[in-house]
N, C-alpha and C. Protein backbone atom coordinates (compact mmCIF):
# COMPACT_ATOMS: atom_id res chain seq x y z
N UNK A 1 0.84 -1.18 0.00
CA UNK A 1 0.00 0.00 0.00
C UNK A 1 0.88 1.24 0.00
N UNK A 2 1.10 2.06 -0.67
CA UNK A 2 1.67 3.41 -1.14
C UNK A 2 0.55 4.53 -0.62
N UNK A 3 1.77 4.94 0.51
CA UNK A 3 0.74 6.06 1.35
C UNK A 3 1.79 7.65 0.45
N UNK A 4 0.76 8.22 0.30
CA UNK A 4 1.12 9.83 -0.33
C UNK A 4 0.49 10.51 0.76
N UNK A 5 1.58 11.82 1.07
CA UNK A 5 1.17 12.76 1.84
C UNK A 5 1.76 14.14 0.89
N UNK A 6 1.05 15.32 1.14
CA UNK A 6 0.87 16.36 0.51
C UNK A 6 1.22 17.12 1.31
N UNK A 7 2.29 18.53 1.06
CA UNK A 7 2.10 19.27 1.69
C UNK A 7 2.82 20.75 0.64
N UNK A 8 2.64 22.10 1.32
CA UNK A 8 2.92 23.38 0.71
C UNK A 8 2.00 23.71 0.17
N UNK A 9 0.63 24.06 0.74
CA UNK A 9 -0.83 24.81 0.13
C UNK A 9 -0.47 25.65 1.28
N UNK A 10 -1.72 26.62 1.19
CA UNK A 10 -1.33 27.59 1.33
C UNK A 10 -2.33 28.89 1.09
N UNK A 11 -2.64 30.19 1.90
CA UNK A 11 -2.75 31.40 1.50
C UNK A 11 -2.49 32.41 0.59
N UNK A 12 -2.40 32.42 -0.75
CA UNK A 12 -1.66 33.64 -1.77
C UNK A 12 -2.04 34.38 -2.13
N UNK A 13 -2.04 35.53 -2.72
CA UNK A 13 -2.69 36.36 -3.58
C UNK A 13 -2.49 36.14 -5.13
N UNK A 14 -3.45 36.15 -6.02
CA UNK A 14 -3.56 36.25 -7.23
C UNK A 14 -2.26 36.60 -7.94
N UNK A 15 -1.23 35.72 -8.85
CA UNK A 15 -0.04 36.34 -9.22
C UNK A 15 1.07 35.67 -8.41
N UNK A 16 1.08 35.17 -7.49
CA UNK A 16 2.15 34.31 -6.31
C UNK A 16 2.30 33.06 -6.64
N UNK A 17 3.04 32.47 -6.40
CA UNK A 17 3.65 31.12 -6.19
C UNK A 17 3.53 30.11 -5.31
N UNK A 18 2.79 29.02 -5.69
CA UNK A 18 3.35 27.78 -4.51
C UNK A 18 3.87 26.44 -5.07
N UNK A 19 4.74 25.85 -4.10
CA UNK A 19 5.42 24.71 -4.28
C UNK A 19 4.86 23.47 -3.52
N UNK A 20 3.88 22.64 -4.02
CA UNK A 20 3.57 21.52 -3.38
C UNK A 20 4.30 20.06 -3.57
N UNK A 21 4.04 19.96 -2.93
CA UNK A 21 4.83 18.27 -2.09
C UNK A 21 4.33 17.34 -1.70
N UNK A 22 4.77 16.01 -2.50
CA UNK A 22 3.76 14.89 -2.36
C UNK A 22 5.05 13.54 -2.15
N UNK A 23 4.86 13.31 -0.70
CA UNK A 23 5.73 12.70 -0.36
C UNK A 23 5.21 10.82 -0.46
N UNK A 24 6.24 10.06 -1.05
CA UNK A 24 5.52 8.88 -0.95
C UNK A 24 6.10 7.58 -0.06
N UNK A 25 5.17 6.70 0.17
CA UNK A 25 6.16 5.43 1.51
C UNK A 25 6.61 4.73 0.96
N UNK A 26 6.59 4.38 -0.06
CA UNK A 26 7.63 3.10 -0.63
C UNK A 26 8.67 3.51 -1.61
N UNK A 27 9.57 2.40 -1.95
CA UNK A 27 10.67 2.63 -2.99
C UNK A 27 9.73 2.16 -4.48
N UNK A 28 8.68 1.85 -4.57
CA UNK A 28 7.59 1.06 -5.79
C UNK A 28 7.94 3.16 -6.12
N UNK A 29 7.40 3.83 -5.61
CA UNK A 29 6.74 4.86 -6.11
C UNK A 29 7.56 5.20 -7.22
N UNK A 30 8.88 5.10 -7.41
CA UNK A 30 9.37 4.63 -8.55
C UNK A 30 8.93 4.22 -10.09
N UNK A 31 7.95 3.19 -9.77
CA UNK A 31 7.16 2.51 -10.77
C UNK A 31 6.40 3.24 -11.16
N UNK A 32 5.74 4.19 -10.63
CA UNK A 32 4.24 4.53 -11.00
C UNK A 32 3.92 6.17 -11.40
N UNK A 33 3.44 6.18 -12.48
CA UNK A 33 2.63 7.35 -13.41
C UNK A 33 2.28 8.22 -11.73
N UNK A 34 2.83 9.66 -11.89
CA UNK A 34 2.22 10.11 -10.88
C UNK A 34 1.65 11.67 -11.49
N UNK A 35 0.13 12.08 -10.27
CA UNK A 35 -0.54 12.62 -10.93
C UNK A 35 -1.11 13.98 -10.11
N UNK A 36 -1.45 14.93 -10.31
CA UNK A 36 -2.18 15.89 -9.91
C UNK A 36 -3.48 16.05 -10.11
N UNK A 37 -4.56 16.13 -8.96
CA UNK A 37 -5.87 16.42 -9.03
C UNK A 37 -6.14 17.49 -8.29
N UNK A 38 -7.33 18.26 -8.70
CA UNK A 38 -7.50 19.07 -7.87
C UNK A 38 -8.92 19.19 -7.65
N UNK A 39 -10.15 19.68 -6.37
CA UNK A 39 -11.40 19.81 -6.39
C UNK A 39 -11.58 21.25 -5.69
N UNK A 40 -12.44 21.81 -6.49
CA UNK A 40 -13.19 23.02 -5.74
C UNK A 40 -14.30 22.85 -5.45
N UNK A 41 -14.77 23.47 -4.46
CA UNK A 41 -16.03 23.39 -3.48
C UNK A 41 -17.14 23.54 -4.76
N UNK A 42 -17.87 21.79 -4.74
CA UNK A 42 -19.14 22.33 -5.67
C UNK A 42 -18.40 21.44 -6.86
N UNK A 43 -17.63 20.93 -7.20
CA UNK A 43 -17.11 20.66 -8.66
C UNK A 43 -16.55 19.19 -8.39
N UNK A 44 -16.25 18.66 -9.61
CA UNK A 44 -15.54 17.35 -9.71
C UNK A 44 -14.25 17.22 -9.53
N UNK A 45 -13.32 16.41 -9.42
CA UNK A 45 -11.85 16.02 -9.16
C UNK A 45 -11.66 16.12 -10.57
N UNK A 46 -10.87 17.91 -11.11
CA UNK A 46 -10.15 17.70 -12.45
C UNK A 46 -8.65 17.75 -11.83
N UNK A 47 -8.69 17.18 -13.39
CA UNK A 47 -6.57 16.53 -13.79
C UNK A 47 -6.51 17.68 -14.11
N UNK A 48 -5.01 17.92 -13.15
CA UNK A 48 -4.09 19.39 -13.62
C UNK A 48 -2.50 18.64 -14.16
N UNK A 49 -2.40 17.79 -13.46
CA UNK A 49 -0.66 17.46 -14.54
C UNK A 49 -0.31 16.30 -14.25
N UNK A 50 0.29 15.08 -14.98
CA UNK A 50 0.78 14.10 -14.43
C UNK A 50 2.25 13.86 -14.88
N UNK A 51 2.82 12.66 -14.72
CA UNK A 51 4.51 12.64 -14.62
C UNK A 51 4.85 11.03 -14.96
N UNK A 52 5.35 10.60 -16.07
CA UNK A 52 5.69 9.37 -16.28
C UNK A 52 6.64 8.76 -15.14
N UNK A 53 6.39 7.49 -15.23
CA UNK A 53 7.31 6.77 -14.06
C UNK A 53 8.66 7.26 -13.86
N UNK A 54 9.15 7.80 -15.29
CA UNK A 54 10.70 8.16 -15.71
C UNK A 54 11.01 9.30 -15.63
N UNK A 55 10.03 9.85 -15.33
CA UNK A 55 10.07 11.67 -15.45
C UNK A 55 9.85 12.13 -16.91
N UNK A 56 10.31 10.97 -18.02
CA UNK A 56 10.63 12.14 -19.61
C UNK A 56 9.22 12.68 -19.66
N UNK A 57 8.38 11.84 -19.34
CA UNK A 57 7.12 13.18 -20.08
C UNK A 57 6.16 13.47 -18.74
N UNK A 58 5.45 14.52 -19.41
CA UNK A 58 4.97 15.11 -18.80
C UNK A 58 3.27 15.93 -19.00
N UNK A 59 2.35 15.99 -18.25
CA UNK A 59 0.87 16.58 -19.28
C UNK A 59 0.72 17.06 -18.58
N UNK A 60 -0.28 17.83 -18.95
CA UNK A 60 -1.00 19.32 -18.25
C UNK A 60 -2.30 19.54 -18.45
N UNK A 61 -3.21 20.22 -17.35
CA UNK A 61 -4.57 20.84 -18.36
C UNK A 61 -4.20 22.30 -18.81
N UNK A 62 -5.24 22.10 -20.19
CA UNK A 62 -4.41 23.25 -20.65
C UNK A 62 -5.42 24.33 -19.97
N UNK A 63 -6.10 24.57 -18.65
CA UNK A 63 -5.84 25.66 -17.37
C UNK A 63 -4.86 26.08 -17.10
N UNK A 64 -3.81 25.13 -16.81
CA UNK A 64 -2.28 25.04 -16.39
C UNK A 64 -1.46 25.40 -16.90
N UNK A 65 -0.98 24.86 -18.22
CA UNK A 65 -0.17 24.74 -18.96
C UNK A 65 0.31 25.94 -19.32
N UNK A 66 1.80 26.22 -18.93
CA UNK A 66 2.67 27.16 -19.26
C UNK A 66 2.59 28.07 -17.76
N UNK A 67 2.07 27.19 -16.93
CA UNK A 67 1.92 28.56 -15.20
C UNK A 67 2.57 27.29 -14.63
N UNK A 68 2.32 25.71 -14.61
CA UNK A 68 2.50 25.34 -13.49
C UNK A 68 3.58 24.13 -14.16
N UNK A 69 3.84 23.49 -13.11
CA UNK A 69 5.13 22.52 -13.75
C UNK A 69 5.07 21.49 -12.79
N UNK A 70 5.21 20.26 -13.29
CA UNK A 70 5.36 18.70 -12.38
C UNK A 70 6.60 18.21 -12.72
N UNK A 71 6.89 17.66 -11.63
CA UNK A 71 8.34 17.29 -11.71
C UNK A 71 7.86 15.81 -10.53
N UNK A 72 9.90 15.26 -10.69
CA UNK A 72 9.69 14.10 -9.64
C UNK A 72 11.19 13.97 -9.35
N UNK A 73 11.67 13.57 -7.99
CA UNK A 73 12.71 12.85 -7.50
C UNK A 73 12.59 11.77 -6.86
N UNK A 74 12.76 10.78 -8.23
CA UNK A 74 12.48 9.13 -7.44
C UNK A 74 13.52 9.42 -6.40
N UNK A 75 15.01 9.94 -5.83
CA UNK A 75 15.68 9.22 -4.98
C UNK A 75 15.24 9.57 -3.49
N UNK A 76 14.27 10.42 -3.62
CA UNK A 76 13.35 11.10 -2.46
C UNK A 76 12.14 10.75 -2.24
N UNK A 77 11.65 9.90 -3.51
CA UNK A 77 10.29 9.48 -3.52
C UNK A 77 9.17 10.52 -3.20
N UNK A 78 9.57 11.86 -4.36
CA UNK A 78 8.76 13.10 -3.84
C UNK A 78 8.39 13.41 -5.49
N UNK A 79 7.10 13.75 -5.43
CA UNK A 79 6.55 14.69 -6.32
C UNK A 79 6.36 16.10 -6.33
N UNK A 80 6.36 17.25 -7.62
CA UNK A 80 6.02 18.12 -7.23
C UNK A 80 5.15 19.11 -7.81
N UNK A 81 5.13 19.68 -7.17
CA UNK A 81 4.00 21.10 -8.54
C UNK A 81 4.25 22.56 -8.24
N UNK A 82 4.85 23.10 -8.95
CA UNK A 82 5.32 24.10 -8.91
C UNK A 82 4.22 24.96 -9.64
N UNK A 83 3.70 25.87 -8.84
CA UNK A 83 2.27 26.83 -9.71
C UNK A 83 2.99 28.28 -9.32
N UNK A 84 3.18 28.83 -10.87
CA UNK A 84 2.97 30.50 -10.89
C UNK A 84 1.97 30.51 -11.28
N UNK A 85 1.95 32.11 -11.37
CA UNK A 85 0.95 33.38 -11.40
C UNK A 85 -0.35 32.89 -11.19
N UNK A 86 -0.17 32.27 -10.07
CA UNK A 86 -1.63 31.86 -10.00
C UNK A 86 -3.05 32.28 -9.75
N UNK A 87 -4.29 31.90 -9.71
CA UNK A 87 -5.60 32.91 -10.04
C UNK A 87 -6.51 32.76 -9.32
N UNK A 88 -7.15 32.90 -8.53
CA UNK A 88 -8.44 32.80 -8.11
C UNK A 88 -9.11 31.34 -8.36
N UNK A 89 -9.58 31.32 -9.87
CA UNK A 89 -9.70 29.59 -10.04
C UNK A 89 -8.70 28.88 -10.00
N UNK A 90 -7.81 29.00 -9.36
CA UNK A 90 -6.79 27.54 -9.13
C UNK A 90 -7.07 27.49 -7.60
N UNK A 91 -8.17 27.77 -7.05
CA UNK A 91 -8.61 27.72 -5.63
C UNK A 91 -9.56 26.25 -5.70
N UNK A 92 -8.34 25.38 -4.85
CA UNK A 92 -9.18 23.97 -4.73
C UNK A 92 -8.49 23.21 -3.66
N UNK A 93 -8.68 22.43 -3.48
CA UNK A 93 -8.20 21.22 -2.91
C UNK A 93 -7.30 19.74 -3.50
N UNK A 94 -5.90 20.61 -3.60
CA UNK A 94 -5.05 19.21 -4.22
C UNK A 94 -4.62 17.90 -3.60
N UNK A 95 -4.82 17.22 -4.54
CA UNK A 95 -4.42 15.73 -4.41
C UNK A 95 -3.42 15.15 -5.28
N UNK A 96 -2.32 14.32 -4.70
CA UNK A 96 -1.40 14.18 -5.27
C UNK A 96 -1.98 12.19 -5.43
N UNK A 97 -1.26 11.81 -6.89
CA UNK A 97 -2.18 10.29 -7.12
C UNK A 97 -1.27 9.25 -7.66
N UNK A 98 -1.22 8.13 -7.58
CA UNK A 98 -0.10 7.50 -8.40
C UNK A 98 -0.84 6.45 -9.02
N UNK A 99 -0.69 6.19 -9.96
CA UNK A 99 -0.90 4.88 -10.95
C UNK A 99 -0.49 3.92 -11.48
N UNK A 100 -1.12 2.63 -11.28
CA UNK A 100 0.03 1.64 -11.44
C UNK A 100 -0.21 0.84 -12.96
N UNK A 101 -0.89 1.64 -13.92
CA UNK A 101 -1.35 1.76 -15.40
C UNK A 101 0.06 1.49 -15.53
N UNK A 102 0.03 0.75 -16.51
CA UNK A 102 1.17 0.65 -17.35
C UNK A 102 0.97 0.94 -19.17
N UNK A 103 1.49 1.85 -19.54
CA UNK A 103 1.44 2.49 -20.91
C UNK A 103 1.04 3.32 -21.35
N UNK A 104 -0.04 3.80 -20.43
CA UNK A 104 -0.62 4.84 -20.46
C UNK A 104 -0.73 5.88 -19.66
N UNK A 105 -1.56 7.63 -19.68
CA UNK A 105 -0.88 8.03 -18.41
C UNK A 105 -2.30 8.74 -18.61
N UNK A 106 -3.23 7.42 -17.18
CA UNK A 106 -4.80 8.56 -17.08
C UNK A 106 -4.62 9.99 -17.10
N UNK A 107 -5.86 10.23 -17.53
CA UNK A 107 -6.07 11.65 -16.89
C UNK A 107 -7.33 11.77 -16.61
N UNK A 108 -8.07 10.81 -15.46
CA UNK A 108 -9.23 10.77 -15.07
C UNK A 108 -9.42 9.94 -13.49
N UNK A 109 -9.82 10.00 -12.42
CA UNK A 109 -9.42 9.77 -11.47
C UNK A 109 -9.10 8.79 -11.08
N UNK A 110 -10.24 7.91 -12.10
CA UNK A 110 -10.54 6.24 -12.27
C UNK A 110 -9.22 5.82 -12.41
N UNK A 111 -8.34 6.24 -13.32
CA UNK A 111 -7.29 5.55 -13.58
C UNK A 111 -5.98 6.00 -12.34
N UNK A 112 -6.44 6.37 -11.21
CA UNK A 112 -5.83 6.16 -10.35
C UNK A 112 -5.66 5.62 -8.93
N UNK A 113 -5.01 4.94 -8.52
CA UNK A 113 -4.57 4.11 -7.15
C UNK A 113 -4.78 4.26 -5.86
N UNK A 114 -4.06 5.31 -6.01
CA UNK A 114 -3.45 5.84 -4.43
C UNK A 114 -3.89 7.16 -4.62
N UNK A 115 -4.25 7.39 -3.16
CA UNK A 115 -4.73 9.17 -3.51
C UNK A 115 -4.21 9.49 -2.20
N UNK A 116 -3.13 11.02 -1.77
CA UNK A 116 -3.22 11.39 -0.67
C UNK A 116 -4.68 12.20 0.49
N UNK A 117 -4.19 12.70 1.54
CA UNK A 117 -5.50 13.10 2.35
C UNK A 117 -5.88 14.95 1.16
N UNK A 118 -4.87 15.30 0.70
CA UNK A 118 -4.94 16.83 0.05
C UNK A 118 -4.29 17.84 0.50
N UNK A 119 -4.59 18.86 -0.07
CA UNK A 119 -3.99 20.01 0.63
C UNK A 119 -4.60 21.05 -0.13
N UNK A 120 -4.81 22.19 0.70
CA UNK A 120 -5.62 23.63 0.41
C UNK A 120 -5.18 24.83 0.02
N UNK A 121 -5.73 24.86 -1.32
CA UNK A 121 -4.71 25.72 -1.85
C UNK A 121 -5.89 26.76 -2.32
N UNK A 122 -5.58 28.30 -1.51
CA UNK A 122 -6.47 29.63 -1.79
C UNK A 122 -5.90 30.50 -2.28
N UNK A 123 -6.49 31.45 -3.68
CA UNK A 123 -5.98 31.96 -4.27
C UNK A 123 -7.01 33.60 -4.02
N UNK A 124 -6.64 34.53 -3.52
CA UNK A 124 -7.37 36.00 -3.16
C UNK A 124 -7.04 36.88 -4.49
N UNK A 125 -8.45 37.42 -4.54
CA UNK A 125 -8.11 38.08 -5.73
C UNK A 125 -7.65 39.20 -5.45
């Protein structure tokens, strides 16, 4: 069982930066497609970015794309998400996810495993 914990949400204003952190318990986490979700009060769990087992690739929603960035250090067994200029709607509740899909790289919740508890991320306009 691959426990993920989340952390670096946070208070910002519209235009600021945060760095979240998705720490994982095993050396497997290695193996596995890892992913970003996020929910706002009232809405469904959308995909904001995920991260091949290897790091080479990488996806985005294109909400995201070109503000925020996913990365990974298997030797830390840490994920990450790096969000600029961020907005008002990027006010949700993230979840960091891993998948043990092989070949493919969901982008729907179904196709994922492990989900951490979240973390709260408010954006003031």
């Amino acid at each position: 069982q691959v426990q993920l914990v989340e952390s670096g949400g946070g208070l910002v204003q519209a235009g600021d930066s945060l760095r979240l952190s998705c720490a994982a318990s095993e050396r497997t986490f290695s193996r596995y497609a890892m992913a970003w979700f996020r929910q706002a009060p009232g809405k469904e769990h959308e995909f904001v970015a995920a991260i091949t087992w290897s790091g080479g690739r990488t996806y985005y929603a294109e909400s995201v794309k070109g503000r925020f960035t996913i990365s990974r250090d298997s030797a830390k067994n840490t994920v990450y998400l790096q969000m600029n200029s961020l907005k008002p709607e990027d006010t949700a509740v993230y979840y960091c996810t891993a998948s043990k899909t092989i070949g493919v790289i969901p982008r729907t919740r179904l196709g994922y495993d492990y989900w951490g508890q979240g973390t709260q991320v408010t954006v003031s306009s």
